[in-house]
Protein backbone atom coordinates (compact mmCIF):
# COMPACT_ATOMS: atom_id res chain seq x y z
CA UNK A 1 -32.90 -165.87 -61.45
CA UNK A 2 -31.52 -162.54 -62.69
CA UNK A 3 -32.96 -159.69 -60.29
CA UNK A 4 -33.33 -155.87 -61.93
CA UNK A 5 -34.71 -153.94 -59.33
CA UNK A 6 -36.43 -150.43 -60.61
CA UNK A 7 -37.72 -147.47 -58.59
CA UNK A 8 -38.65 -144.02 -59.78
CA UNK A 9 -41.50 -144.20 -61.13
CA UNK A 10 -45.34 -142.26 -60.56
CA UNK A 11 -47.07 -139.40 -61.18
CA UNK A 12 -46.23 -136.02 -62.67
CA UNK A 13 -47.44 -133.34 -64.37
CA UNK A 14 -47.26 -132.25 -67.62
CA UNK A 15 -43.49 -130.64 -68.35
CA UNK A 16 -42.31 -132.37 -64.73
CA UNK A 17 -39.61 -134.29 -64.56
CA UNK A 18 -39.11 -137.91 -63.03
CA UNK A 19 -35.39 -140.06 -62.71
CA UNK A 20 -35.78 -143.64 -62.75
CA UNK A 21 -33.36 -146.42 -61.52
CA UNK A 22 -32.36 -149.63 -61.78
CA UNK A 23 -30.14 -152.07 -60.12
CA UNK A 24 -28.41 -154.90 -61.67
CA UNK A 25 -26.11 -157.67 -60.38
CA UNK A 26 -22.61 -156.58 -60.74
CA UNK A 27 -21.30 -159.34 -62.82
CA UNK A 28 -23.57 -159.06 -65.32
CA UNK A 29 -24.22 -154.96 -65.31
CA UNK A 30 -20.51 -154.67 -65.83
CA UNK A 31 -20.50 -156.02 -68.94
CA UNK A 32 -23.25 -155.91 -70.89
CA UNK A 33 -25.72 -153.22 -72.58
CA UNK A 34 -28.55 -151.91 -70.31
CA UNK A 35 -31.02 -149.89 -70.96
CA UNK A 36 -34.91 -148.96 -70.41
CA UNK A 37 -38.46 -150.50 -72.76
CA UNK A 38 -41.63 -148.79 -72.32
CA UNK A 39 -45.53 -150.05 -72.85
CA UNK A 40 -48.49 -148.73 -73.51
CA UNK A 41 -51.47 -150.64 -72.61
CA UNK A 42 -52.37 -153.31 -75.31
CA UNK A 43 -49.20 -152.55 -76.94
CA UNK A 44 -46.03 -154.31 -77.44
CA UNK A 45 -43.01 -152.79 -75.59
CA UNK A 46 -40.75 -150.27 -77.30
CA UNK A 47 -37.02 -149.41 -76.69
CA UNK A 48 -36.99 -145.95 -74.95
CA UNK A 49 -32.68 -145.81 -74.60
CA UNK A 50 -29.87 -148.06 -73.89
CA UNK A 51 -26.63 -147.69 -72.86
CA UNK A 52 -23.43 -149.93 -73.56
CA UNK A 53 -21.08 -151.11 -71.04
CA UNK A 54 -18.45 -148.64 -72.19
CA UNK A 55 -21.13 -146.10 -71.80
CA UNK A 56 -22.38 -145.36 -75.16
CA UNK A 57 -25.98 -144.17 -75.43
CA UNK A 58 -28.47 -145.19 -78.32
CA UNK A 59 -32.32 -143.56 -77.54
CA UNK A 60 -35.65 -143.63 -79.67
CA UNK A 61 -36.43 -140.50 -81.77
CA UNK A 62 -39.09 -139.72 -79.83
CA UNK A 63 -37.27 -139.20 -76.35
CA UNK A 64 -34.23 -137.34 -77.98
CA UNK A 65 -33.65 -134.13 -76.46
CA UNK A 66 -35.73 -134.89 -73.57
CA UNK A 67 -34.52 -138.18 -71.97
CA UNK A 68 -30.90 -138.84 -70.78
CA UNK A 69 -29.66 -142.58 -69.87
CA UNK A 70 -26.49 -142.72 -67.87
CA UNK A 71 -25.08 -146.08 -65.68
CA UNK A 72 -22.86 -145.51 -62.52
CA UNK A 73 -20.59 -148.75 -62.60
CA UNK A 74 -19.93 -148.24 -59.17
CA UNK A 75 -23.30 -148.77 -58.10
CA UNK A 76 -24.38 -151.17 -61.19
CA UNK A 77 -27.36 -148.68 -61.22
CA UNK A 78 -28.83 -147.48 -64.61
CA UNK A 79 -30.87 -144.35 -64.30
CA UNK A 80 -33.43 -142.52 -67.27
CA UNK A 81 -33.64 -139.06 -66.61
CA UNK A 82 -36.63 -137.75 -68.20
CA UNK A 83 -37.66 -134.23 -68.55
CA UNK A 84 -40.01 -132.04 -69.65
CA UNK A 85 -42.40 -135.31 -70.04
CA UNK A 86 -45.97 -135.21 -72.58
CA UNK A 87 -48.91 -137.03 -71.38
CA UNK A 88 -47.62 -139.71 -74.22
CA UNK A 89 -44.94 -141.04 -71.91
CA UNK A 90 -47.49 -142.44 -69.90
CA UNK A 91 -46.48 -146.14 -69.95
CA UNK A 92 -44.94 -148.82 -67.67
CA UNK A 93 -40.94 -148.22 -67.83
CA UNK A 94 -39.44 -151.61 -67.86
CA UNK A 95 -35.57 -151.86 -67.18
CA UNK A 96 -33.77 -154.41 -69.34
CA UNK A 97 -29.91 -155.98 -69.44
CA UNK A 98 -28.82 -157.91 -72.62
CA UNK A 99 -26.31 -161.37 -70.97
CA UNK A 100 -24.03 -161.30 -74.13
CA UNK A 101 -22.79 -164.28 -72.87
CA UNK A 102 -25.87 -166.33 -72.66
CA UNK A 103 -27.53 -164.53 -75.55
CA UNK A 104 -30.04 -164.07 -72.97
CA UNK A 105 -32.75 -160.66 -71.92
CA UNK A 106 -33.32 -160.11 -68.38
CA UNK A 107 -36.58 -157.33 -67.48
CA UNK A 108 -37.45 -155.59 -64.01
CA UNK A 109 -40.88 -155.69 -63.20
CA UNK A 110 -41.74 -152.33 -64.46
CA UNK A 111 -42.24 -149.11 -62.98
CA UNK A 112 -45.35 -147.08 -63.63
CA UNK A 113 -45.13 -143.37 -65.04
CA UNK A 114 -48.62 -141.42 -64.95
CA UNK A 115 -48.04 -137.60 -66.80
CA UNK A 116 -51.40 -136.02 -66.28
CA UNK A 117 -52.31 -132.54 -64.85
């Protein structure tokens, strides 16, 4: 059983700004892509960014600008740093690793992110 552990999330306002985390076991977050999936309710879940284990980040149009992914090997801790946030990124964050290896997905549980005034 492959634990991602995610914290960060919760409410904000409008144009706030919110960092989520999320902690991986070391022998897989050192090697492999990590990144974060969001969903809306009723909706399937969407890839927000990723990051690759040599660090290079890939994110959805409609975070660019606004939404910075970053890992810290040393802590095998991904973190989405999200900023000036619209009511629209209302959504459950879910943190996700790709096992290249084992051609396998791992997900966290989710973290909820409420932008409302």
């Amino acid at each position: 059983q492959v634990h991602l552990v995610e914290s960060g999330g919760g409410p904000v306002q409008p144009g706030g700004s919110l960092r989520l985390s999320c902690k991986a076991p070391e022998d897989l977050f050192r090697l492999n892509t990590i990144g974060w999936d969001r969903q809306y309710p009723g909706k399937q879940r969407d890839m927000v960014a990723l990051i690759t284990s040599a660090g290079s980040p890939t994110y959805a149009d409609s975070v660019k600008g606004r939404i910075t992914i970053s890992r810290d090997n040393a802590k095998n801790t991904v973190y989405l740093q999200m900023n000036s946030l619209k009511p629209e990124d209302t959504a459950v964050y879910y943190c996700n690793l790709y096992d290249a290896y084992d051609s396998q997905y791992y997900w966290g549980q989710g973290t909820q992110v409420t932008v409302s005034s």
